[in-house]
N, C-alpha and C. Protein backbone atom coordinates (compact mmCIF):
# COMPACT_ATOMS: atom_id res chain seq x y z
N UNK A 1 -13.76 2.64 -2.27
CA UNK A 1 -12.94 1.63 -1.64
C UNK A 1 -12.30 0.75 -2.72
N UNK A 2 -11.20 0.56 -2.19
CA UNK A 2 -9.85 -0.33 -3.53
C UNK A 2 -10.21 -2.06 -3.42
N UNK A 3 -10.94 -2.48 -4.56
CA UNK A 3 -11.08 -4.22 -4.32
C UNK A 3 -9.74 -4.78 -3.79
N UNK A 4 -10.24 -5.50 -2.69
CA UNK A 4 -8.60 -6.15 -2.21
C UNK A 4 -8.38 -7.41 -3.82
N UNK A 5 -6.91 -6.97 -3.95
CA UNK A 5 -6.75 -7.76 -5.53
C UNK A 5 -5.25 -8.37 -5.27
N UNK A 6 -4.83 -9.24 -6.18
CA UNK A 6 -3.35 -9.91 -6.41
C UNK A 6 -2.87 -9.35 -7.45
N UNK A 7 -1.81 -9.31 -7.81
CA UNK A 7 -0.77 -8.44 -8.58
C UNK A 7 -0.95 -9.52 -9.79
N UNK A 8 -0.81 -9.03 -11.44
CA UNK A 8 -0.56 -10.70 -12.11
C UNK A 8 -0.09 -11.69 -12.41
N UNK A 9 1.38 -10.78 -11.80
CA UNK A 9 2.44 -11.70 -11.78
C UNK A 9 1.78 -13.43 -10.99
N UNK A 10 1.24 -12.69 -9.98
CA UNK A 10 1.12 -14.08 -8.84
C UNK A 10 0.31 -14.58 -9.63
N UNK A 11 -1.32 -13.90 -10.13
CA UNK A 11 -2.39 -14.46 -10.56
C UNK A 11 -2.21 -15.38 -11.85
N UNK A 12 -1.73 -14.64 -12.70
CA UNK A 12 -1.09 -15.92 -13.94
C UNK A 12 -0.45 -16.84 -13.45
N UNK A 13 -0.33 -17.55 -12.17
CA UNK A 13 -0.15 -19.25 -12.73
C UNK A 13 -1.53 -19.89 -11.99
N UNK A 14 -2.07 -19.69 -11.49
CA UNK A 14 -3.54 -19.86 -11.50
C UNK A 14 -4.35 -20.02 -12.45
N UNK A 15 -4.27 -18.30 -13.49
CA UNK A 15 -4.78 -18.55 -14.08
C UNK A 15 -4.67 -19.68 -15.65
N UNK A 16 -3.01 -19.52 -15.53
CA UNK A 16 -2.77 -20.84 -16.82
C UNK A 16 -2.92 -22.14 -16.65
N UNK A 17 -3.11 -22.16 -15.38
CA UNK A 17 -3.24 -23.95 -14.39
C UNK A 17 -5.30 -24.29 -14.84
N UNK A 18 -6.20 -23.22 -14.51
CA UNK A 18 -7.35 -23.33 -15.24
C UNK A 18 -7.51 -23.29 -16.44
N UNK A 19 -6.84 -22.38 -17.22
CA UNK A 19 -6.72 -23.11 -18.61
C UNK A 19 -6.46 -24.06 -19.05
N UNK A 20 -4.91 -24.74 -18.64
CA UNK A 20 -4.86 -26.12 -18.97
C UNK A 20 -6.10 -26.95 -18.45
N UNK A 21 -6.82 -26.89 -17.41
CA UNK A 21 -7.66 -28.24 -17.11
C UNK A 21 -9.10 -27.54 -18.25
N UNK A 22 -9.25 -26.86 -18.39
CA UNK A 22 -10.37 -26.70 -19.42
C UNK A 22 -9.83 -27.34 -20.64
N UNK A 23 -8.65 -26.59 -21.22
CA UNK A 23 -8.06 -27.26 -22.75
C UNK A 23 -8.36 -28.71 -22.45
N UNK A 24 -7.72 -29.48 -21.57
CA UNK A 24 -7.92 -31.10 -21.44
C UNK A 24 -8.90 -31.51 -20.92
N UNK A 25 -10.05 -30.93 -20.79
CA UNK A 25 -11.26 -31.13 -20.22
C UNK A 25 -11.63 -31.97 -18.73
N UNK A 26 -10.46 -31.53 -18.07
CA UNK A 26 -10.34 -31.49 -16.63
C UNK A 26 -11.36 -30.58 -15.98
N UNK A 27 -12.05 -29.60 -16.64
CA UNK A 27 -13.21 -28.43 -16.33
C UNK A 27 -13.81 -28.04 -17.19
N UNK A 28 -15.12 -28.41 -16.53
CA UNK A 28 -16.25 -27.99 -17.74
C UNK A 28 -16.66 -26.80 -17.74
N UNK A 29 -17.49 -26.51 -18.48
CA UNK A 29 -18.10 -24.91 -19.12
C UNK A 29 -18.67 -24.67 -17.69
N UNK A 30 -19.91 -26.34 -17.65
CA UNK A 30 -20.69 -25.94 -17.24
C UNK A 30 -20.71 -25.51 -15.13
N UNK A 31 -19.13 -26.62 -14.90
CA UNK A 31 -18.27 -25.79 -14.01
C UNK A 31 -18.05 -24.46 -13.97
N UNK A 32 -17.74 -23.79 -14.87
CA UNK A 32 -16.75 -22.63 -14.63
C UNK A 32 -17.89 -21.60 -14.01
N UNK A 33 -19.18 -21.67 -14.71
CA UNK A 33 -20.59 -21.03 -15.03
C UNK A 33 -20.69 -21.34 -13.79
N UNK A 34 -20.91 -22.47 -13.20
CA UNK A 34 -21.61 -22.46 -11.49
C UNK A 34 -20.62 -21.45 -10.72
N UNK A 35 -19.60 -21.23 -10.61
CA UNK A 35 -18.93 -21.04 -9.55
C UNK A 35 -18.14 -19.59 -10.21
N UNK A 36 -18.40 -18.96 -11.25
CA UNK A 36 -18.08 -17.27 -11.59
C UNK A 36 -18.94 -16.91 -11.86
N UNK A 37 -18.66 -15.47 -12.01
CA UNK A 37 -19.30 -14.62 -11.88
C UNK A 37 -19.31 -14.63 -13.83
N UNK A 38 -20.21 -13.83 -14.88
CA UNK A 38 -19.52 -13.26 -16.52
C UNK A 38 -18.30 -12.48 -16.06
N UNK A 39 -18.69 -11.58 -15.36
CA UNK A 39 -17.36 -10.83 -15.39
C UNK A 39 -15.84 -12.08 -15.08
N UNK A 40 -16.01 -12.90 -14.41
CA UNK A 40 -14.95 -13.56 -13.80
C UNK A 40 -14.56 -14.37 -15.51
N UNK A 41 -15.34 -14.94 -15.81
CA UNK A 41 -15.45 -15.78 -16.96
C UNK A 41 -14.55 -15.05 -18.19
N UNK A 42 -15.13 -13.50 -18.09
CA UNK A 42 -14.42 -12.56 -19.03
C UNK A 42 -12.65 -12.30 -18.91
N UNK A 43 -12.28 -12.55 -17.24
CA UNK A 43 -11.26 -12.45 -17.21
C UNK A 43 -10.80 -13.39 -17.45
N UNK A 44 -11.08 -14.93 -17.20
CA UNK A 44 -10.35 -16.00 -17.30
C UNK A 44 -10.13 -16.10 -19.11
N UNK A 45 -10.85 -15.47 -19.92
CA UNK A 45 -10.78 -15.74 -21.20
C UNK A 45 -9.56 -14.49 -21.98
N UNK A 46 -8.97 -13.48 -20.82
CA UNK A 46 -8.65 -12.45 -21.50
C UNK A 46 -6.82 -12.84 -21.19
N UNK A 47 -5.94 -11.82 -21.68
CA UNK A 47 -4.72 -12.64 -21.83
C UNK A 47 -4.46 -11.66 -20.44
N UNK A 48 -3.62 -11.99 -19.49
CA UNK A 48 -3.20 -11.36 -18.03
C UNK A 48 -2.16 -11.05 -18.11
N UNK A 49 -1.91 -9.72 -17.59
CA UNK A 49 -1.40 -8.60 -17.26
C UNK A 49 -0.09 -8.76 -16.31
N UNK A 50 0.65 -8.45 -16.15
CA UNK A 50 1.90 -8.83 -15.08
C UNK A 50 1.88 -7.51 -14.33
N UNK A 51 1.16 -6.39 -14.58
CA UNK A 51 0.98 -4.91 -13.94
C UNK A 51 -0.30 -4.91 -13.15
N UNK A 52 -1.34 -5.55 -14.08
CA UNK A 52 -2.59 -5.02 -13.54
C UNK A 52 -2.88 -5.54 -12.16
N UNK A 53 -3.67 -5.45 -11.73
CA UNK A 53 -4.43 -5.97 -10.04
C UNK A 53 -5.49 -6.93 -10.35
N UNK A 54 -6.23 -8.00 -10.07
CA UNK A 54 -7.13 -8.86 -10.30
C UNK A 54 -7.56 -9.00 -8.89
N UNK A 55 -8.88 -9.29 -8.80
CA UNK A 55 -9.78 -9.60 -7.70
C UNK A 55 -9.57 -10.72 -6.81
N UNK A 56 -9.03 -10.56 -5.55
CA UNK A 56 -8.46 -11.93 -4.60
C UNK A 56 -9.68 -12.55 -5.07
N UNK A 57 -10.70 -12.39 -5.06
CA UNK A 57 -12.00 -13.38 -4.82
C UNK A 57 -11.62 -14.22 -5.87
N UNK A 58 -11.86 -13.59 -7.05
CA UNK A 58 -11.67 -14.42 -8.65
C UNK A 58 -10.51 -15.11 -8.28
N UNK A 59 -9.37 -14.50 -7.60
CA UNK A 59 -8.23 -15.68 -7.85
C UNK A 59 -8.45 -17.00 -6.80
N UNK A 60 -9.31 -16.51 -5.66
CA UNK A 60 -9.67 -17.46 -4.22
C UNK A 60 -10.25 -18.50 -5.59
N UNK A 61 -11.25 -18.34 -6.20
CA UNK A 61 -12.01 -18.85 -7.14
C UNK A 61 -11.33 -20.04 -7.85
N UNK A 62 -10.27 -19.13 -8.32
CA UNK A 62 -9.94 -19.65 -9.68
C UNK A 62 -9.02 -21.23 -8.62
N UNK A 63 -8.58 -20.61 -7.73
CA UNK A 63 -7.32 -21.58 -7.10
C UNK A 63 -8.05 -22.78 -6.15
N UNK A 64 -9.01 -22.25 -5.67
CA UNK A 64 -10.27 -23.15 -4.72
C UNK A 64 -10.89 -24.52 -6.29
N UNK A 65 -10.81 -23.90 -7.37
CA UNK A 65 -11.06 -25.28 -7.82
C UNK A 65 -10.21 -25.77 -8.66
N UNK A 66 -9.11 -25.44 -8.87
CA UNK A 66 -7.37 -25.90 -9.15
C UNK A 66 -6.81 -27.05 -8.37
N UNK A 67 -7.21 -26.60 -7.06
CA UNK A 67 -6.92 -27.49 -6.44
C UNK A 67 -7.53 -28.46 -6.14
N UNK A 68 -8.92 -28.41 -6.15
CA UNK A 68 -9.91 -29.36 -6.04
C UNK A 68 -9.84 -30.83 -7.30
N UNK A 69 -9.32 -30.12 -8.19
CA UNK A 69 -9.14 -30.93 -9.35
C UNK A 69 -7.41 -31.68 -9.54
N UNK A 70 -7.10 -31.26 -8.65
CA UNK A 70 -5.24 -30.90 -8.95
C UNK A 70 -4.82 -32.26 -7.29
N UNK A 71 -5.11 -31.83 -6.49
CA UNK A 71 -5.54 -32.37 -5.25
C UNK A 71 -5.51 -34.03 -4.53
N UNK A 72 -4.29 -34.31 -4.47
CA UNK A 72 -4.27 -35.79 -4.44
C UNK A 72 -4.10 -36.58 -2.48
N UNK A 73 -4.57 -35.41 -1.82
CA UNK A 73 -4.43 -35.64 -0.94
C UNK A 73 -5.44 -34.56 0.27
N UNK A 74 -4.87 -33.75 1.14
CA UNK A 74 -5.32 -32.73 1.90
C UNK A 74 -4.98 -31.52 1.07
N UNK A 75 -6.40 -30.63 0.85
CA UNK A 75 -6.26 -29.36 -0.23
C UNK A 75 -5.35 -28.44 0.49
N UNK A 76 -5.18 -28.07 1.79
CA UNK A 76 -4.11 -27.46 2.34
C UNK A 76 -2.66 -27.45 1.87
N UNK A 77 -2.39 -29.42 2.26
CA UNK A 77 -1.06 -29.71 1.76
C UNK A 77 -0.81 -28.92 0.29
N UNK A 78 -1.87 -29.23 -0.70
CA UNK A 78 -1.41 -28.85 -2.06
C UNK A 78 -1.32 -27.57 -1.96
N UNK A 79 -1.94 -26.58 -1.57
CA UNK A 79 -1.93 -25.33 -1.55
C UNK A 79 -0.77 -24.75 -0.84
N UNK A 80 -0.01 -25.55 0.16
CA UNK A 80 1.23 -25.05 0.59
C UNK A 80 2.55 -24.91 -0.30
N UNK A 81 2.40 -26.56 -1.01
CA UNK A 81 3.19 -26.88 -1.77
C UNK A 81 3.32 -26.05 -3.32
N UNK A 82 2.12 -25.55 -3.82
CA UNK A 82 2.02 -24.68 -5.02
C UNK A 82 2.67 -23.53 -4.48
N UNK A 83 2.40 -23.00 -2.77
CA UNK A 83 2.95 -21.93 -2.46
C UNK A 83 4.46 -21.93 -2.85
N UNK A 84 4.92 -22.84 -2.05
CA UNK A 84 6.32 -23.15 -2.61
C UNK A 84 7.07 -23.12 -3.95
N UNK A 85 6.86 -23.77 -4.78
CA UNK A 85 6.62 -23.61 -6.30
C UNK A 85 6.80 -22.31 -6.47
N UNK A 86 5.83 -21.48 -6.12
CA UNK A 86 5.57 -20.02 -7.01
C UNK A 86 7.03 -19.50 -6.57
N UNK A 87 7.47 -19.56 -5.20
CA UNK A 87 8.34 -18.74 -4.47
C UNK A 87 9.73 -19.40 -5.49
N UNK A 88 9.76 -20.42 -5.74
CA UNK A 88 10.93 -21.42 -6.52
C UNK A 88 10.88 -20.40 -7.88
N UNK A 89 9.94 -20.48 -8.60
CA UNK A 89 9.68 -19.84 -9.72
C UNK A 89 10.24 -18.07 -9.97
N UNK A 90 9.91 -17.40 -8.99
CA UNK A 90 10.42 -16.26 -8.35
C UNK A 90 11.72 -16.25 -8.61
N UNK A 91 12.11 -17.06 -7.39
CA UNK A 91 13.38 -16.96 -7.45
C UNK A 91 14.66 -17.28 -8.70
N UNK A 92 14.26 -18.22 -9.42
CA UNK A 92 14.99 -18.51 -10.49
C UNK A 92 14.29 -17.76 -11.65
N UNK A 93 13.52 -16.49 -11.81
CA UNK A 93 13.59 -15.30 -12.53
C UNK A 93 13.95 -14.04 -11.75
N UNK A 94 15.14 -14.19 -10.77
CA UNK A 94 15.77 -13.52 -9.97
C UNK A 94 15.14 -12.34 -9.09
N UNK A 95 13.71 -12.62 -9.12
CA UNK A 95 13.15 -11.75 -8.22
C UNK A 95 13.76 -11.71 -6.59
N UNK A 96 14.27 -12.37 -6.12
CA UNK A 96 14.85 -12.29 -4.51
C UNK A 96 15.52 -10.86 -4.69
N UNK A 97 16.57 -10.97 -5.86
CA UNK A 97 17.63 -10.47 -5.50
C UNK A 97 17.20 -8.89 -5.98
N UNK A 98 16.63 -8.91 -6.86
CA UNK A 98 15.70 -7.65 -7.19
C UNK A 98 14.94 -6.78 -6.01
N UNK A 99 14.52 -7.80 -4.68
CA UNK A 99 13.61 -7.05 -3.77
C UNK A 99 14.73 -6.69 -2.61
N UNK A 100 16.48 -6.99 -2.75
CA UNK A 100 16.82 -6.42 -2.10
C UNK A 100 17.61 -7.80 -0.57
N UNK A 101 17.31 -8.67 -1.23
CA UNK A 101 17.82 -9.99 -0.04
C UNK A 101 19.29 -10.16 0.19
N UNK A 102 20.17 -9.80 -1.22
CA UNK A 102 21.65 -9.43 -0.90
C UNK A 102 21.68 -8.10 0.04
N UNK A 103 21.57 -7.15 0.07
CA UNK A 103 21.34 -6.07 0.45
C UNK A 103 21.25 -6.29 2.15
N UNK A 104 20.80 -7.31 2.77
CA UNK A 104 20.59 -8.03 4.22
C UNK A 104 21.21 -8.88 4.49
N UNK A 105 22.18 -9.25 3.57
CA UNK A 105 23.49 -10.02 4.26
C UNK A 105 23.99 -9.48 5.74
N UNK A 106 24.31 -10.47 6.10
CA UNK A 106 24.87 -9.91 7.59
C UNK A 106 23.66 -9.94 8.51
N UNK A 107 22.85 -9.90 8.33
CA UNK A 107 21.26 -9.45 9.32
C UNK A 107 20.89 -11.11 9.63
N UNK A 108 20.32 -10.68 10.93
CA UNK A 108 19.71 -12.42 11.51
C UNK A 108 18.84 -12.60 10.53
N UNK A 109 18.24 -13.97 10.73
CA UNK A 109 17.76 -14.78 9.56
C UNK A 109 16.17 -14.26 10.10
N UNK A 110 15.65 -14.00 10.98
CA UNK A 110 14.35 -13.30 10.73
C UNK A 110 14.25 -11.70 10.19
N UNK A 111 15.06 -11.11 10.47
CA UNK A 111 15.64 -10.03 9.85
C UNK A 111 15.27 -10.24 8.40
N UNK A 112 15.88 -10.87 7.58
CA UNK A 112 16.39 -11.35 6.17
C UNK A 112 14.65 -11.72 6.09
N UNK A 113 14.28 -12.81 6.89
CA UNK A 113 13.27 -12.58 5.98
C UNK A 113 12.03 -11.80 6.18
N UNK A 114 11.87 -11.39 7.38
CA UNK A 114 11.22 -9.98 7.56
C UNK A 114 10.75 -8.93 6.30
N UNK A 115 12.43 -9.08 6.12
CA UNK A 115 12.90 -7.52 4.79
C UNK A 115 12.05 -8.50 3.39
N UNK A 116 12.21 -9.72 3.38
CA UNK A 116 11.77 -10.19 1.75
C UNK A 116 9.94 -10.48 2.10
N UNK A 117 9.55 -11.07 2.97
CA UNK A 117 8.11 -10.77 2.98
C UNK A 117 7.45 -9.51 3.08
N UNK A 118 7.83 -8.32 3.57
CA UNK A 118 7.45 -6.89 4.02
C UNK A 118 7.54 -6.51 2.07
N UNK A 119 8.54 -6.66 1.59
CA UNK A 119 8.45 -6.24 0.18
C UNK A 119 7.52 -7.05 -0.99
N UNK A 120 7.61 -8.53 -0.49
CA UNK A 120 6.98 -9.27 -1.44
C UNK A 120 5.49 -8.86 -1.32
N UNK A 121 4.90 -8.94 -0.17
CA UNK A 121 4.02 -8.93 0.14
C UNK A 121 3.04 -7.34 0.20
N UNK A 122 3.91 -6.35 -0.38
CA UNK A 122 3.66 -4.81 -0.65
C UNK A 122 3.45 -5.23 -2.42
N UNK A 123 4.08 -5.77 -2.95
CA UNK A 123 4.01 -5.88 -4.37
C UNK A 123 2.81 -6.86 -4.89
N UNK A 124 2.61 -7.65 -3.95
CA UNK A 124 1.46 -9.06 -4.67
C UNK A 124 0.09 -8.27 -4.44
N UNK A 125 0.04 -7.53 -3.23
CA UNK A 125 -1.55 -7.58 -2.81
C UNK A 125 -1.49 -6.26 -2.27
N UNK A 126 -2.79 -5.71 -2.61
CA UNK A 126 -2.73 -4.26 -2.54
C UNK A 126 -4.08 -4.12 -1.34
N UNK A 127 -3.54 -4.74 -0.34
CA UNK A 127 -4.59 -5.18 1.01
C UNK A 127 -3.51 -5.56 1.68
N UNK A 128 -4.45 -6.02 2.84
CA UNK A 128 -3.11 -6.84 4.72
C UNK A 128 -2.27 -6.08 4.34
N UNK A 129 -1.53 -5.99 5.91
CA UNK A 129 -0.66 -5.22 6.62
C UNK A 129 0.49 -6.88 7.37
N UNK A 130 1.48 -6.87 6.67
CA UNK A 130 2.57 -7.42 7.04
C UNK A 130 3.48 -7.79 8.30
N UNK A 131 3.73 -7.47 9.26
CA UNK A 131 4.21 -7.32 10.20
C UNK A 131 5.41 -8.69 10.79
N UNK A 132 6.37 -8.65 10.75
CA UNK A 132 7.26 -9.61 11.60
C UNK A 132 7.56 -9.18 13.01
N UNK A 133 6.81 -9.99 13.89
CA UNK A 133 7.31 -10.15 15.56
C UNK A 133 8.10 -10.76 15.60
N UNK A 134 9.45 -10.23 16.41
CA UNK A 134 10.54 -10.96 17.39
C UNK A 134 11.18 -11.66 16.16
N UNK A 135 11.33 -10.41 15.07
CA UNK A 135 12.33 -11.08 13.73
C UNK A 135 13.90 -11.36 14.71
N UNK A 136 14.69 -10.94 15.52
CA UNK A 136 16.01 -11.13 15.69
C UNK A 136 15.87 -12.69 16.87
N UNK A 137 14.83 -12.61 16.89
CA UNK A 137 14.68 -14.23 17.61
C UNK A 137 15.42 -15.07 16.88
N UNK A 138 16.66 -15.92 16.64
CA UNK A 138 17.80 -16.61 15.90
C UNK A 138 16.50 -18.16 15.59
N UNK A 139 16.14 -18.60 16.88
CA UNK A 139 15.04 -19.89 16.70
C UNK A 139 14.03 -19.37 15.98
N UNK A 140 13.01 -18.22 15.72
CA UNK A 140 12.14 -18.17 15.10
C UNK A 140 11.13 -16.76 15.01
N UNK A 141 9.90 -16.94 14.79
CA UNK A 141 9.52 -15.17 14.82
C UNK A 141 8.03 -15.49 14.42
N UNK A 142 7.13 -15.25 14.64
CA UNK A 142 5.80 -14.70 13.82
C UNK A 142 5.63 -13.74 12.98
N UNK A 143 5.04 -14.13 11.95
CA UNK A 143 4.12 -13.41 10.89
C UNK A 143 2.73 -12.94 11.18
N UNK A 144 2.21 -11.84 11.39
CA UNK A 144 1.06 -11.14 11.70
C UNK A 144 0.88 -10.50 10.34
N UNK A 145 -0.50 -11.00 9.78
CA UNK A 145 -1.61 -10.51 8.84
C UNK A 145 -2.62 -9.88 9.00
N UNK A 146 -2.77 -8.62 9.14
CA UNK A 146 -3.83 -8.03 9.30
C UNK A 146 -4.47 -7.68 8.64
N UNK A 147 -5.41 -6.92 8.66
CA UNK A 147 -6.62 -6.58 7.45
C UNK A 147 -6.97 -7.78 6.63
N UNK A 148 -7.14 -8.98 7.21
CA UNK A 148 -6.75 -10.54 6.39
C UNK A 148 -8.00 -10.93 6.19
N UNK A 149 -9.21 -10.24 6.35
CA UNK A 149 -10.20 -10.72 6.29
C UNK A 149 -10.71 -10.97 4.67
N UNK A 150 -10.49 -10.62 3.58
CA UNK A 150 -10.54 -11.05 2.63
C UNK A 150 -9.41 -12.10 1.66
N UNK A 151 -8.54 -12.18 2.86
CA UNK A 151 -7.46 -13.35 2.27
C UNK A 151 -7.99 -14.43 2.56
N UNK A 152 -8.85 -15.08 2.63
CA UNK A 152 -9.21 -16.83 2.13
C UNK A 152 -8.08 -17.69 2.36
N UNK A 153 -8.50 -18.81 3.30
CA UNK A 153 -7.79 -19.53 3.40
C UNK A 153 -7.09 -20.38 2.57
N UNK A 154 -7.37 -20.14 0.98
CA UNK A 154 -6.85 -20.99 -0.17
C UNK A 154 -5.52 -19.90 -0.49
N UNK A 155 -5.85 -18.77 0.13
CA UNK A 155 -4.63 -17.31 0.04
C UNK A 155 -3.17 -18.04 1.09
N UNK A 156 -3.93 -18.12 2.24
CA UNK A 156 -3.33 -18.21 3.20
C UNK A 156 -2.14 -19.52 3.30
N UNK A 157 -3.02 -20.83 2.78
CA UNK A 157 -2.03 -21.76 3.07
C UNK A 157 -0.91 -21.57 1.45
N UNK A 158 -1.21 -20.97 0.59
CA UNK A 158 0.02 -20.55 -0.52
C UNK A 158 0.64 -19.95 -0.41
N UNK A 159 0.41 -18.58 0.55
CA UNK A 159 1.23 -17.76 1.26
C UNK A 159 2.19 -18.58 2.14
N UNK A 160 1.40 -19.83 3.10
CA UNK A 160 2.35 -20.17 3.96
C UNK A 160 3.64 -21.09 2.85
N UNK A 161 3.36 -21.67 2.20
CA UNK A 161 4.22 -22.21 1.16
C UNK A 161 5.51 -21.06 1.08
N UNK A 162 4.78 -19.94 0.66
CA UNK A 162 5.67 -18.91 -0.13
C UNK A 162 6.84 -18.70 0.78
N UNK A 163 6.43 -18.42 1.97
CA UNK A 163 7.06 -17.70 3.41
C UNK A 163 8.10 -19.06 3.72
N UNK A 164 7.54 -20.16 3.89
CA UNK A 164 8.45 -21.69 4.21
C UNK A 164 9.33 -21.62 3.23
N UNK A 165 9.31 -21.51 1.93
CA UNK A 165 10.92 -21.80 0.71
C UNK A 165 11.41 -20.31 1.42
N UNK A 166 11.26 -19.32 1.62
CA UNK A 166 11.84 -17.83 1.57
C UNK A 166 12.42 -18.49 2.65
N UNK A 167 11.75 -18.67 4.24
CA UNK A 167 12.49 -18.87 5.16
C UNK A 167 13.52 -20.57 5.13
N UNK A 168 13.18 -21.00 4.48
CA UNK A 168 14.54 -22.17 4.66
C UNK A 168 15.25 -22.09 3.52
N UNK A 169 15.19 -21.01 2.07
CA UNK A 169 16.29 -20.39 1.40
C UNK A 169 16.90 -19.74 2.12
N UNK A 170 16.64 -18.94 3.28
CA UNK A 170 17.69 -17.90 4.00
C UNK A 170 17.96 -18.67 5.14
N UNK A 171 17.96 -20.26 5.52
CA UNK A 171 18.53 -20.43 6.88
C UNK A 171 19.67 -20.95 7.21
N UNK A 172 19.97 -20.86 5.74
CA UNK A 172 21.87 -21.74 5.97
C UNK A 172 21.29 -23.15 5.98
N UNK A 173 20.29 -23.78 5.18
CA UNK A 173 20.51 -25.07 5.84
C UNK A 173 19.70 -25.52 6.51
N UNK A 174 19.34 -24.80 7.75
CA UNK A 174 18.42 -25.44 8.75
C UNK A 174 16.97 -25.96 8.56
N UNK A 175 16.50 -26.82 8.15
CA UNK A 175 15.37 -26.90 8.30
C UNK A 175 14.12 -26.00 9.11
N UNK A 176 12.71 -25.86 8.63
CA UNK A 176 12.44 -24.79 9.64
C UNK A 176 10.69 -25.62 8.96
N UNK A 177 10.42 -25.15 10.15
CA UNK A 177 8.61 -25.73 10.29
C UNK A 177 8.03 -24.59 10.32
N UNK A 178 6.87 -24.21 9.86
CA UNK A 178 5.49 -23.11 9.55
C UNK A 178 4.54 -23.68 9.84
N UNK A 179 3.68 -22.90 10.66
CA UNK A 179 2.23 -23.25 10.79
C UNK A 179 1.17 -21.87 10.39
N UNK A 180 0.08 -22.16 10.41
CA UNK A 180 -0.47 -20.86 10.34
C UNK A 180 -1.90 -21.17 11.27
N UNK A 181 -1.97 -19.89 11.88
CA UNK A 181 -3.83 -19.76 12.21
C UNK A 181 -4.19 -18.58 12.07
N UNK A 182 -5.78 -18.80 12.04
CA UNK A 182 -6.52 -17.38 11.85
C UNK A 182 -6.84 -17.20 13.38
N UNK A 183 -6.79 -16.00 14.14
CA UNK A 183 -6.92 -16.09 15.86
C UNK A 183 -8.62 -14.92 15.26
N UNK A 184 -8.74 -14.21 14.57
CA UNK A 184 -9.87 -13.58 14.22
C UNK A 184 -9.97 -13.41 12.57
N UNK A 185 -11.00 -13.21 12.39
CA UNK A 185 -11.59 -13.32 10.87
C UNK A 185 -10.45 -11.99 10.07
N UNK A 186 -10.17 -11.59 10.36
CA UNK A 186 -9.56 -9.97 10.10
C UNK A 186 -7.62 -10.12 10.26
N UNK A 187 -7.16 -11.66 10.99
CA UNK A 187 -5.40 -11.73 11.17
C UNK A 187 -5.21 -13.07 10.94
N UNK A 188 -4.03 -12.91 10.46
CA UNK A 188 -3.32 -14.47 10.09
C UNK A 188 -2.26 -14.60 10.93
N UNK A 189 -1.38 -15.12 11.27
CA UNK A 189 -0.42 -15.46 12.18
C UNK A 189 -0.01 -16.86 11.94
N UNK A 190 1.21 -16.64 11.17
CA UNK A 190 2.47 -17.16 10.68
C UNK A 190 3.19 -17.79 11.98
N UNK A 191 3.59 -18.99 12.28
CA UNK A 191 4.82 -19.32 13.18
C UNK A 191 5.85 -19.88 12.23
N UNK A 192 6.60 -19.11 12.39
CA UNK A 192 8.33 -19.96 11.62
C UNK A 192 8.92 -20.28 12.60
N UNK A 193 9.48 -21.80 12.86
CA UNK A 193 10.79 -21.96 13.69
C UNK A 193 12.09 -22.85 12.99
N UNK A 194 12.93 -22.69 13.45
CA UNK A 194 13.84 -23.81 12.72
C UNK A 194 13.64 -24.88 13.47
N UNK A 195 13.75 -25.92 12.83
CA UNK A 195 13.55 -27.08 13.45
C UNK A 195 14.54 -27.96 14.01
């Protein structure tokens, strides 16, 4: 069986966000030691890969106390907002346009982003099953996560980040609200609407 893992692209800014708080002694040794595994410890010390696969857990890990330290409010909020970020970051090293988002011009806006989460989300994580309901809905659509039972809710609300910049980069404008719940240990379920 294939460890459910993150791609490194995603995992390197996690992992350079724990480096910096160790370099400035924002995290101690004797932190890192309670809460990894050696093996985990081995990776955080090794230089990361933009090909390889890394262990959701280690990254649940690495990002569960990023934020804990990072965190100036509700750990959710921050974890949405880093989601965001990453997707910003993405995009201005032209990954959108690379997965094909010109290419869906013309297509309703759940459509559009249907097509950029179904791809993003084949490339980050080599686990869950993707799914957009009632993408040509113009007001809005669900996101269904399946096999989600090893996506961690520190996964989940960065994901929802990721999915919120994708969907109000493609809405012309419109403002648009995201929520997320888990309805069973095993699915996530995304609501996008414009607002």
């Amino acid at each position: 069986m294939t460890t459910p893992s993150i791609k490194g692209t995603a995992y390197n800014s996690v992992h350079d966000d724990l480096q910096k708080m160790i370099a400035n002694g924002r995290v101690k040794q004797s932190e890192l030691e309670a809460r990894m595994s050696p093996e985990e410890l081995d990776m955080l010390d090794s230089k990361v890969l933009a090909t390889r696969w890394y262990p959701i857990e280690t990254y649940r890990k690495m990002l569960a106390l990023v934020a804990e330290k990072d965190t100036k409010g509700r750990a959710e909020d921050y974890l949405i907002e880093r989601g965001w970020r990453a997707a910003d970051r993405l995009k201005e090293a032209g990954i959108y346009r690379q997965l094909g988002a010109e290419e869906s011009k013309g297509k309703s806006w759940g459509v559009r982003v249907s097509a950029l989460v179904s791809a993003i989300s084949g490339l980050l994580y080599n686990f869950t099953r993707w799914n957009v309901e009632d993408a040509a809905n113009p007001a809005g659509f669900q996101i269904h996560v399946d096999d989600a039972k090893d996506f961690a809710d520190e996964c989940r609300y960065t994901a929802q980040g990721f999915v919120k910049y994708a969907a109000t980069l493609m809405s012309d404008g419109a403002p648009v609200k995201i929520s997320s719940a888990r309805p069973t240990p095993d699915r996530i379920v995304y609501t996008v609407r414009r607002s």
